[in-house]
Protein backbone atom coordinates (compact mmCIF):
# COMPACT_ATOMS: atom_id res chain seq x y z
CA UNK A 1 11.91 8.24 -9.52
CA UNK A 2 8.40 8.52 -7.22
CA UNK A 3 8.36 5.87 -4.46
CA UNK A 4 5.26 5.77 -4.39
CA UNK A 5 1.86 6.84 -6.72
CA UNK A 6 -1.26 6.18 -7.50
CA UNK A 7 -3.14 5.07 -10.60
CA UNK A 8 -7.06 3.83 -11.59
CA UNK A 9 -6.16 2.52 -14.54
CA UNK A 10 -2.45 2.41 -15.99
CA UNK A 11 -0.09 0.35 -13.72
CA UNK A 12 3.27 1.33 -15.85
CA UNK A 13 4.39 3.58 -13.21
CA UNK A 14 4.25 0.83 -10.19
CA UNK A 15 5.34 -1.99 -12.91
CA UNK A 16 8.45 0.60 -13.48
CA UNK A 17 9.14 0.60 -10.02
CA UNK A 18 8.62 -2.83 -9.38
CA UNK A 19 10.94 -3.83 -12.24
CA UNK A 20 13.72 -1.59 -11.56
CA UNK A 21 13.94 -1.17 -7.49
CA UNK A 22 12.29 -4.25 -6.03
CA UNK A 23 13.07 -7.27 -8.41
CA UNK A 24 16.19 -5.04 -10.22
CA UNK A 25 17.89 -4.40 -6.40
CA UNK A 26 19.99 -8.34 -6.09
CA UNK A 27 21.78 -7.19 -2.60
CA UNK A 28 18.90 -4.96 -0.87
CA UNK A 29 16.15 -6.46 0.58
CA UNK A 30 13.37 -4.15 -0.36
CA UNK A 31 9.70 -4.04 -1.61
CA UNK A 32 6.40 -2.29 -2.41
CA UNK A 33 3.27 -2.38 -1.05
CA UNK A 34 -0.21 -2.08 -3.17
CA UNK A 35 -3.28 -1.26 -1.79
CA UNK A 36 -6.87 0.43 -2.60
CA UNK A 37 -7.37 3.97 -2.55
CA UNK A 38 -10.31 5.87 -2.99
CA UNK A 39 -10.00 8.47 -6.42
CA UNK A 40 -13.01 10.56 -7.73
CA UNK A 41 -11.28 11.67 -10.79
CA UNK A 42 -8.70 10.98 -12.98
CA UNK A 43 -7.81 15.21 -12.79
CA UNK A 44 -7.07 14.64 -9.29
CA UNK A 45 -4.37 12.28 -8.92
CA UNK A 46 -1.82 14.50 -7.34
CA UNK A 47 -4.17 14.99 -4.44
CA UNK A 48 -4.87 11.68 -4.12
CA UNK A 49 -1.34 10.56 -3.98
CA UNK A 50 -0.54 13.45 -1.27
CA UNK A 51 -4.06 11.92 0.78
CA UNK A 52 -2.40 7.98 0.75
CA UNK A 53 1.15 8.82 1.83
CA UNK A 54 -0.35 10.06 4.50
CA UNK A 55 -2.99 7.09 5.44
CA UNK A 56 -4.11 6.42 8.81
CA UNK A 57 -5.86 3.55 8.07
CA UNK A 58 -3.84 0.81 6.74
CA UNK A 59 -4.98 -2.04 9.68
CA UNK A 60 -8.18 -1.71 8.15
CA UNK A 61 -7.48 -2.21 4.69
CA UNK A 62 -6.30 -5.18 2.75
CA UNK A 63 -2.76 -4.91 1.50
CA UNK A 64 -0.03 -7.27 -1.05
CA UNK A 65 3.46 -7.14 -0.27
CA UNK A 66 5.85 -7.73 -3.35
CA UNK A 67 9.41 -8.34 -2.02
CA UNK A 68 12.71 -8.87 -4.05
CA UNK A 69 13.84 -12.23 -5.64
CA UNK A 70 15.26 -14.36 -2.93
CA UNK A 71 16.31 -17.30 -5.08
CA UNK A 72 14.19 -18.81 -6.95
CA UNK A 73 10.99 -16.92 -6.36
CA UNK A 74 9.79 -13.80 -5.54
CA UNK A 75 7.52 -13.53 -2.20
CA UNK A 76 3.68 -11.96 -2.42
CA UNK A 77 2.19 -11.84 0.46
CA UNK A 78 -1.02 -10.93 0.96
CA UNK A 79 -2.18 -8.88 4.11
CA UNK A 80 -5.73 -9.19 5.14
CA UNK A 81 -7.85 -6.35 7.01
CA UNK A 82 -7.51 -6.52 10.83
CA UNK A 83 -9.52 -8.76 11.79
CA UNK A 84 -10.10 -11.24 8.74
CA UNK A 85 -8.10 -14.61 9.01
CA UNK A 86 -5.42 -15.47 6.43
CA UNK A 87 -7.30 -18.16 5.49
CA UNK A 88 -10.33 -16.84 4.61
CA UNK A 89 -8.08 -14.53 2.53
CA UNK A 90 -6.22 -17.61 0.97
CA UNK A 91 -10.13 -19.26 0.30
CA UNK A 92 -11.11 -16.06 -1.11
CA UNK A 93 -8.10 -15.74 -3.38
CA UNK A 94 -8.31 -19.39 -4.64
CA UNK A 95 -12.14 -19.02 -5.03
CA UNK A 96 -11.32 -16.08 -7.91
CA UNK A 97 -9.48 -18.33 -9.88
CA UNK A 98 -6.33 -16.77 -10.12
CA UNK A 99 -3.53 -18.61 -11.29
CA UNK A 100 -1.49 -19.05 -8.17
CA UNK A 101 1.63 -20.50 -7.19
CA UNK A 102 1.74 -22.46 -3.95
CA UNK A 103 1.25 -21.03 -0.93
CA UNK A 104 1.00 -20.73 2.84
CA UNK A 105 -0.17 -18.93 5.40
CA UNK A 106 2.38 -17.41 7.23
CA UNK A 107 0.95 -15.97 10.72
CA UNK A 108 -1.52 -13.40 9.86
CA UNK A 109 -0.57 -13.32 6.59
CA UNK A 110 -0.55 -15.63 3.32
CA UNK A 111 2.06 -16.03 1.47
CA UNK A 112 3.07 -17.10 -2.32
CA UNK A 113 6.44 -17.51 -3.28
CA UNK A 114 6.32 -16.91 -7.38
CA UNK A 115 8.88 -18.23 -9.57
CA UNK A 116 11.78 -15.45 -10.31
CA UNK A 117 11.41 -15.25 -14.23
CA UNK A 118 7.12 -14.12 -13.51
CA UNK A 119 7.11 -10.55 -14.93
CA UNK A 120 6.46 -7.24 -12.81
CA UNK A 121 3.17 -6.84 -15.11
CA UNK A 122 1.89 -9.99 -13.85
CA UNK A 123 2.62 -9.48 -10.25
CA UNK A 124 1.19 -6.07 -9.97
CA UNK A 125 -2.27 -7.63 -12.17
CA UNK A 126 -2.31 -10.23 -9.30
CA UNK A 127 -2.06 -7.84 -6.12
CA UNK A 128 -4.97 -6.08 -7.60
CA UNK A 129 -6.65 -8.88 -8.95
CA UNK A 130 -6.00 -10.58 -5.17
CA UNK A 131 -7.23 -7.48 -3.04
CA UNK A 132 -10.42 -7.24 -5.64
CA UNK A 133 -11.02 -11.06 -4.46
CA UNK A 134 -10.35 -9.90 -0.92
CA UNK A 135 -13.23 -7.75 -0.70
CA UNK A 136 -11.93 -4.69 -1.98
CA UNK A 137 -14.68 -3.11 -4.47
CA UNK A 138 -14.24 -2.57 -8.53
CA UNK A 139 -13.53 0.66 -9.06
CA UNK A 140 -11.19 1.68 -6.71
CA UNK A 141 -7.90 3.55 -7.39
CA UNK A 142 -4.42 2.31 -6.16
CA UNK A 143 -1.66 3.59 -4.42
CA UNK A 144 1.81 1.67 -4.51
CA UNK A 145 4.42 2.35 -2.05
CA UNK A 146 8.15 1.42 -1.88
CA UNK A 147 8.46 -0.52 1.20
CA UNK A 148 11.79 -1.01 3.20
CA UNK A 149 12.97 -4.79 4.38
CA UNK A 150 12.13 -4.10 7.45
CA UNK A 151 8.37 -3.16 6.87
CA UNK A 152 7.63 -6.21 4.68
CA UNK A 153 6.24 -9.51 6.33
CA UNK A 154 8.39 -12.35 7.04
């Protein structure tokens, strides 16, 4: 399986991978990363996928961080653009609406910790439904990315 790809419209690969090497993996501590990407056409999306693995850019995008269960819940966090405060990011994502667990910031971050048993489906809606409140325009493509423990926020 891909460890990363990118999509406009149909999620199933990143809920796939989600589901079966993030929240599936009990002893690992590993995780994927979703974030905007920029896709003219639906015909394209092999180029596009070879563009973002190679992205230069990343402190100047926002980002969510899904990592594996770790008891009881399953950690989000939400990465804002350089620059932009996590709590402008948390006021943003709160202002949406979005039904949200508790959360914190946690240094330039913010954090959610969702309960275990939320589905992949869910979590993957809510990273793009969180980046859209972020300031990320409709419309966009996005690229997930299998993330290591050591790249995901603490």
């Amino acid at each position: 399986m891909a460890i990363d790809g990118v999509y406009i419209d149909d999620p199933s690969e990143a809920v796939s991978f989600l589901r079966d090497h993030v929240l599936g993996k009990k002893l690992l501590r590993e995780g994927m990363e979703i974030r905007p990407c920029a896709v003219s056409d639906t015909r394209y999306l092999g180029m596009a996928r070879a563009r973002a693995a190679n992205r230069m850019d990343l402190p100047s995008i926002p980002r969510v961080a899904i990592g594996n269960r770790k008891g009881k819940t399953v950690p989000v966090w939400v990465i804002p653009k350089q620059g932009v405060d996590a709590s402008a990011v948390e006021a943003a994502i709160r202002g949406a609406l979005l039904d949200l667990p508790d959360g914190a910031i946690s240094g330039p971050n913010y954090k959610l910790d969702f309960p275990k048993d939320t589905s992949p489906e869910k979590l993957v809606a809510f990273a793009q439904a969180a980046l859209t409140a972020a300031g990320v325009a409709p419309g966009q493509g996005w690229q997930w990315i299998k993330r290591g423990g050591d790249q995901l926020p603490k």
